[in-house]
N, C-alpha and C. Protein backbone atom coordinates (compact mmCIF):
# COMPACT_ATOMS: atom_id res chain seq x y z
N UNK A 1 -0.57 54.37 -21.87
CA UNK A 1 -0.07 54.94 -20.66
C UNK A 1 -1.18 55.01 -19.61
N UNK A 2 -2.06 55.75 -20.17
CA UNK A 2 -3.52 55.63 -19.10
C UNK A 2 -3.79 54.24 -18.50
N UNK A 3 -3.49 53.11 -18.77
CA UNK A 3 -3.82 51.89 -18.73
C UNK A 3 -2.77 51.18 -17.66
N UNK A 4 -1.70 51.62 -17.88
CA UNK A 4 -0.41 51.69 -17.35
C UNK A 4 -0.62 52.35 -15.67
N UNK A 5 -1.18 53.14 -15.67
CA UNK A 5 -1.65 54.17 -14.34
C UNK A 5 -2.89 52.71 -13.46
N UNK A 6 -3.54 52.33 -14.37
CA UNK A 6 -4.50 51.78 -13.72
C UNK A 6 -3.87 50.20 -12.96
N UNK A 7 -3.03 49.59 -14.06
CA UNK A 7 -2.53 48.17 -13.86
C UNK A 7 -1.27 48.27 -12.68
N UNK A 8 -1.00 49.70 -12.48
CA UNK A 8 0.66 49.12 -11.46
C UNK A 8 -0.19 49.38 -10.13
N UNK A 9 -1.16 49.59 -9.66
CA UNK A 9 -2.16 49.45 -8.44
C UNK A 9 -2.31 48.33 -8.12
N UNK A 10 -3.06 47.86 -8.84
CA UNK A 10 -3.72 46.35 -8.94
C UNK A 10 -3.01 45.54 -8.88
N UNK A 11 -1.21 45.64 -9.68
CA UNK A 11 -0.14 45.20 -9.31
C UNK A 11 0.52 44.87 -7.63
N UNK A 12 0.32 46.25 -7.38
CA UNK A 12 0.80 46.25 -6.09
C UNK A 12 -0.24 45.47 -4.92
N UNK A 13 -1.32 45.41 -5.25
CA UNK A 13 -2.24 45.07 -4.47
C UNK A 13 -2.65 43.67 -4.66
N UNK A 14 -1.94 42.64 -5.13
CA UNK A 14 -2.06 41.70 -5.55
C UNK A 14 -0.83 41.09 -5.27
N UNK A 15 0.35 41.79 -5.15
CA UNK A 15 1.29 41.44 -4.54
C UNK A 15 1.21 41.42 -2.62
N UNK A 16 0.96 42.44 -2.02
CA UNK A 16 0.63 42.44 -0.65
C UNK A 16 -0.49 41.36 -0.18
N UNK A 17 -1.52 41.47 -1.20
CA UNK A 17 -2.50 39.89 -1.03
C UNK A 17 -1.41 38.78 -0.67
N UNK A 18 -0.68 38.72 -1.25
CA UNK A 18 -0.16 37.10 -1.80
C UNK A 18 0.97 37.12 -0.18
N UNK A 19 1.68 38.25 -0.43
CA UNK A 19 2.37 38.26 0.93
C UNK A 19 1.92 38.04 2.35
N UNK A 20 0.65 38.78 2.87
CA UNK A 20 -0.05 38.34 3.83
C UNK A 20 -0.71 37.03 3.86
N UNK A 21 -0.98 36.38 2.93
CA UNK A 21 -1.52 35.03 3.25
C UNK A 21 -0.52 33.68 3.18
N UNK A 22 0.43 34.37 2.51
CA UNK A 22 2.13 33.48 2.98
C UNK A 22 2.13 33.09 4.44
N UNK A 23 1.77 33.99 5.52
CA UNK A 23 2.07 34.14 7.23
C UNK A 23 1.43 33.80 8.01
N UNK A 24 0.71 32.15 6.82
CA UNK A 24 -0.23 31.41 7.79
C UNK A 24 0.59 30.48 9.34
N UNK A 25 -0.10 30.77 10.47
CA UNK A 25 0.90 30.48 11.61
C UNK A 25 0.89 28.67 11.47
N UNK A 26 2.20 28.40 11.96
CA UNK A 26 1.93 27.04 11.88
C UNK A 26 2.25 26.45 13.16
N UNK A 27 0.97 25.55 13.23
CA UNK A 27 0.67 24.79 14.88
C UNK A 27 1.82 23.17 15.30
N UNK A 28 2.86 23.28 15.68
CA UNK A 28 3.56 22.32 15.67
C UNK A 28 3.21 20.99 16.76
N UNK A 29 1.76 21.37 17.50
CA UNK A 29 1.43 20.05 18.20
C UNK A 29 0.02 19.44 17.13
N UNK A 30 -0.12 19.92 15.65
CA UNK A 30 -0.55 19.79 14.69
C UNK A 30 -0.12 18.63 14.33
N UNK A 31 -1.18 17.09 14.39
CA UNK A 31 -0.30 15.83 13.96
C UNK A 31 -1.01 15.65 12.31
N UNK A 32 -0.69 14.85 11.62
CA UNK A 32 -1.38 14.28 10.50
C UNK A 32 -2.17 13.54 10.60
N UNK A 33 -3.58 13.61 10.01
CA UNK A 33 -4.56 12.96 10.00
C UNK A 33 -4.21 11.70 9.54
N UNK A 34 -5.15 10.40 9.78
CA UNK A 34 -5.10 9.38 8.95
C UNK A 34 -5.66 9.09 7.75
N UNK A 35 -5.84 10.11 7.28
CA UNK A 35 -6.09 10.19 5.72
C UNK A 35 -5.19 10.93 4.85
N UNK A 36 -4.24 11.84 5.32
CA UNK A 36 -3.43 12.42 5.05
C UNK A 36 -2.51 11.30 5.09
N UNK A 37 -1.61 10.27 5.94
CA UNK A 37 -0.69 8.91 6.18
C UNK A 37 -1.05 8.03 4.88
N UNK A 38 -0.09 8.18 4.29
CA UNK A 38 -0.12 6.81 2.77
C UNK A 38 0.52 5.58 3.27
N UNK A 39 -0.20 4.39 3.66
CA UNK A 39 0.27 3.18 4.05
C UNK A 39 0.40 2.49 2.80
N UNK A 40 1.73 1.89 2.90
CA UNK A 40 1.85 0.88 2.00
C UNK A 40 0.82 -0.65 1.91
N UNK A 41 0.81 -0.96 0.65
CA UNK A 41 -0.18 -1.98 0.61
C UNK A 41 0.74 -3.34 0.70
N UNK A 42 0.51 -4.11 1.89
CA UNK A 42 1.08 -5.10 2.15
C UNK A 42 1.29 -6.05 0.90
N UNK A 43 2.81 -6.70 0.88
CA UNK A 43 3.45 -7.10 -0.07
C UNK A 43 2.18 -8.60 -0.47
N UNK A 44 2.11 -9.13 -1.78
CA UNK A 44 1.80 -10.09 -2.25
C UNK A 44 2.19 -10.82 -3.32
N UNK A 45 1.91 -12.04 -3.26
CA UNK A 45 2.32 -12.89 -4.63
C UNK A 45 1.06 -13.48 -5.15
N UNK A 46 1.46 -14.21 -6.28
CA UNK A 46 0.26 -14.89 -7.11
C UNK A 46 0.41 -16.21 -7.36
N UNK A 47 -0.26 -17.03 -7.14
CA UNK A 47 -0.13 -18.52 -7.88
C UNK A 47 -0.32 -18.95 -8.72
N UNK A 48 1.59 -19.52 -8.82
CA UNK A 48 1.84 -20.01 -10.39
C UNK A 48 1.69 -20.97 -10.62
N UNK A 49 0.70 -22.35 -10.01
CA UNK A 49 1.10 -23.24 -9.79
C UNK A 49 -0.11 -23.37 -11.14
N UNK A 50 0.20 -24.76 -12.08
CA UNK A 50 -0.17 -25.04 -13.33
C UNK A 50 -1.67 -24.92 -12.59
N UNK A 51 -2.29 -25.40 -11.73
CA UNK A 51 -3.86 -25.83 -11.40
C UNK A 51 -4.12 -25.26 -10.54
N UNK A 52 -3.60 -25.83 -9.17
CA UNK A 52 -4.17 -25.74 -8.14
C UNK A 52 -2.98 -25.59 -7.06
N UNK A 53 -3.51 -25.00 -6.35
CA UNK A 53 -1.95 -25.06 -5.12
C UNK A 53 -2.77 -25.23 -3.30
N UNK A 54 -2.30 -26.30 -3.04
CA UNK A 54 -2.98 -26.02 -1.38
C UNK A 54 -2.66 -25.02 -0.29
N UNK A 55 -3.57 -24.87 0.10
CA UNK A 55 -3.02 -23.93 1.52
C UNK A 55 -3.49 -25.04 2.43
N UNK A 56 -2.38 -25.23 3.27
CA UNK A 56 -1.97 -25.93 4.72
C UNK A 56 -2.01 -25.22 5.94
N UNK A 57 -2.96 -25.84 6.78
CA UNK A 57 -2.53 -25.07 8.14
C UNK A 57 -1.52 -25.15 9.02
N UNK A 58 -0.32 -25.74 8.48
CA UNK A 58 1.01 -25.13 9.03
C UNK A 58 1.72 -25.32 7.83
N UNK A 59 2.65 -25.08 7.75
CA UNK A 59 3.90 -25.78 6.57
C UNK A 59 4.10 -27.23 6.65
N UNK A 60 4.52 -27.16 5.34
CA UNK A 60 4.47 -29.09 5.54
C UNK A 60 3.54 -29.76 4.57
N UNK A 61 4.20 -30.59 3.71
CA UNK A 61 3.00 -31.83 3.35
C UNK A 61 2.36 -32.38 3.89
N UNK A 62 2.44 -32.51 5.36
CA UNK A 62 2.18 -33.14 6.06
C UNK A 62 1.11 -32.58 6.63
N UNK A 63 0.42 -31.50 7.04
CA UNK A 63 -0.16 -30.66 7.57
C UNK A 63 -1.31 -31.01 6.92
N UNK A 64 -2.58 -30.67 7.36
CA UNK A 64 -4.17 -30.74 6.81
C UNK A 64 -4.25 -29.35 5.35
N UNK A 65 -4.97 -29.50 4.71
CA UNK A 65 -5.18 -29.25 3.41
C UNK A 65 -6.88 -28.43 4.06
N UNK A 66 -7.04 -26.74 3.86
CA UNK A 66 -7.57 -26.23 4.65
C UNK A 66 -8.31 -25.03 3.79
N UNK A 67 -7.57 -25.55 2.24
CA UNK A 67 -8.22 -24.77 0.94
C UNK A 67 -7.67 -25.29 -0.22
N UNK A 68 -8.50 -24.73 -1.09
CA UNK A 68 -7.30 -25.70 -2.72
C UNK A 68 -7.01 -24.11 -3.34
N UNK A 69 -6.27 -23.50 -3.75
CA UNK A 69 -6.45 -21.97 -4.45
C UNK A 69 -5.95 -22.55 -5.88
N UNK A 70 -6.59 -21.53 -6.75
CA UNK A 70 -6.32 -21.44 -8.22
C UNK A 70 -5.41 -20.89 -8.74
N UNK A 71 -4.56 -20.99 -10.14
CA UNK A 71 -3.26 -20.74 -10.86
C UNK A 71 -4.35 -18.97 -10.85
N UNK A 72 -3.29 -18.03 -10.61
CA UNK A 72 -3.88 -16.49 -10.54
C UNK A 72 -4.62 -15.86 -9.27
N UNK A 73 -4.81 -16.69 -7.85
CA UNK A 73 -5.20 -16.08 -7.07
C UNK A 73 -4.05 -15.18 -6.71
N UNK A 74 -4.58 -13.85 -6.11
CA UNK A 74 -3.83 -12.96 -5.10
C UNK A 74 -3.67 -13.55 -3.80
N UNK A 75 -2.77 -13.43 -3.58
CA UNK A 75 -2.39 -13.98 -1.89
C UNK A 75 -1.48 -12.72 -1.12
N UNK A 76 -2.02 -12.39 0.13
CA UNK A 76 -1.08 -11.43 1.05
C UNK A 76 -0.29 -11.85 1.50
N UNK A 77 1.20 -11.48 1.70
CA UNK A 77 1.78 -12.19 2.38
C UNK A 77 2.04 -11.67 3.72
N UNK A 78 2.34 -12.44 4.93
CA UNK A 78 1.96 -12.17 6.33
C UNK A 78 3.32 -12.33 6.49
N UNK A 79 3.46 -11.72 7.96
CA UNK A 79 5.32 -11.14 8.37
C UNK A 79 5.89 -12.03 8.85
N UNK A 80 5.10 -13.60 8.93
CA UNK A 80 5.68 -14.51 9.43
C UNK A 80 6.88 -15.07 8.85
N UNK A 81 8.54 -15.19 10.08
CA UNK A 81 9.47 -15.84 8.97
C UNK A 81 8.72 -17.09 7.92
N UNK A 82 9.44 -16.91 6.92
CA UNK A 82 9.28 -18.45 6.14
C UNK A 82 9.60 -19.45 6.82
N UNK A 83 9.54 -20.77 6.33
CA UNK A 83 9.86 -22.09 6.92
C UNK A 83 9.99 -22.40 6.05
N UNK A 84 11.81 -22.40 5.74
CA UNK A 84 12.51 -23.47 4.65
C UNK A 84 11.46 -22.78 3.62
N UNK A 85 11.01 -23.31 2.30
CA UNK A 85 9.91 -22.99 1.54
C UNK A 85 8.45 -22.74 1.68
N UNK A 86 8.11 -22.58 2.94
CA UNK A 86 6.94 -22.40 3.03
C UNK A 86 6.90 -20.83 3.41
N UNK A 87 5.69 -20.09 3.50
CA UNK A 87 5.21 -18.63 3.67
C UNK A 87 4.08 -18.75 3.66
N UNK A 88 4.07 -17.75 4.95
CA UNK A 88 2.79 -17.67 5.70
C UNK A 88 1.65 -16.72 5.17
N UNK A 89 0.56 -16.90 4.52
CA UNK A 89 -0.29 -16.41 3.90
C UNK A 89 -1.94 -16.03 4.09
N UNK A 90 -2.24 -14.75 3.69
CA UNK A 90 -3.78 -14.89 3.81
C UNK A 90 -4.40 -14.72 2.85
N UNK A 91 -5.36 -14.97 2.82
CA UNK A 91 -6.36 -15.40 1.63
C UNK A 91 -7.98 -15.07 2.18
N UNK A 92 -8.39 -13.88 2.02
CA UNK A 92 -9.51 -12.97 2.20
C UNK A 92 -9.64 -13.69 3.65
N UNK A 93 -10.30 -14.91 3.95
CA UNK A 93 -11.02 -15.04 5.12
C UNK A 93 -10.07 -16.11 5.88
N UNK A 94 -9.19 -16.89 5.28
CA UNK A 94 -8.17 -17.65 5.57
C UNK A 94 -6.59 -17.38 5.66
N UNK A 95 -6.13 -17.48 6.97
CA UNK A 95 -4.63 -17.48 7.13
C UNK A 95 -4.54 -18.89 6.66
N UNK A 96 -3.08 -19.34 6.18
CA UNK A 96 -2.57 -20.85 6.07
C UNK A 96 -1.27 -20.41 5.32
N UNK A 97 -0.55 -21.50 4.90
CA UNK A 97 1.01 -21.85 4.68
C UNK A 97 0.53 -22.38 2.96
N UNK A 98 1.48 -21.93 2.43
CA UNK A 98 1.82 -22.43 0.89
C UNK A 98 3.40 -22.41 0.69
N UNK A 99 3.77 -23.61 -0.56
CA UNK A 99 4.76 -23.55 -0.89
C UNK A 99 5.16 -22.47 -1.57
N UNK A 100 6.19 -21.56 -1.24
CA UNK A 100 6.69 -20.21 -2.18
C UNK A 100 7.41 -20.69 -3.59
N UNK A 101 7.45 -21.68 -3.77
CA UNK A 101 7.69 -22.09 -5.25
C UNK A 101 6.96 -22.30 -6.04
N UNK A 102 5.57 -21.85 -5.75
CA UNK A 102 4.26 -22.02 -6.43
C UNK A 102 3.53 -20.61 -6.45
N UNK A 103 3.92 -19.85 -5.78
CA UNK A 103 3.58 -18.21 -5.33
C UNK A 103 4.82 -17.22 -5.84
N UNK A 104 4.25 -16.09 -6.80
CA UNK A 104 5.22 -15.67 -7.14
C UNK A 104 5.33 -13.96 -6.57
N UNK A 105 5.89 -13.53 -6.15
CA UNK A 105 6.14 -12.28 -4.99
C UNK A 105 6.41 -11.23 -6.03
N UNK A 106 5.05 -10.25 -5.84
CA UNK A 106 4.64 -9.32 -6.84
C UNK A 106 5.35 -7.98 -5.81
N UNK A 107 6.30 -7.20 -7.04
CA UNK A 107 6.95 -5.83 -5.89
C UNK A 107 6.18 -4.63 -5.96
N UNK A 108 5.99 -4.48 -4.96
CA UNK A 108 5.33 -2.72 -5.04
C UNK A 108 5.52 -2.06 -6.03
């Protein structure tokens, strides 16, 4: 009981703590930082191609040959429509065009 006398204080006073710091004011011209903003990581595929797969600087067989990439590179893919089978791609220091039948489109 003595113990009982001491704990419903400490009770109460631990409750009014918790209540006053509930009534933090909130600033509504308060925007979100950009570290707080979770951007999605732009969509990519991988190349499936048995060896080697070219990147072209436009679409097209026809087009100049402007890298050779390997079966397992990561490739970003860029918002450009496709062309027929081609998709517009970057590759760390290189934009260029690959066939999407050789690139396989990895989902978030």
């Amino acid at each position: 009981m003595k113990y009982l006398y001491t704990l419903i204080p400490l009770l109460a006073q631990s409750c009014t703590m918790t209540a006053n710091t509930a009534q933090i004011p909130i600033n509504p011209h308060m925007t979100a930082s950009s570290s707080q903003i979770t951007k999605r990581d732009p969509p990519t595929c991988i190349v499936t191609a048995l060896e080697t797969l070219n990147l072209r600087e436009s679409p097209g067989t026809d087009s100049a040959v402007i890298a050779v990439l390997m079966h397992g590179d990561r490739l970003t893919l860029l918002p450009d429509p496709a062309q027929g089978n081609w998709i517009h791609i970057q590759m760390t220091d290189r934009n260029g065009w690959v066939n999407s039948n050789y690139c396989q489109r990895i989902t978030p």
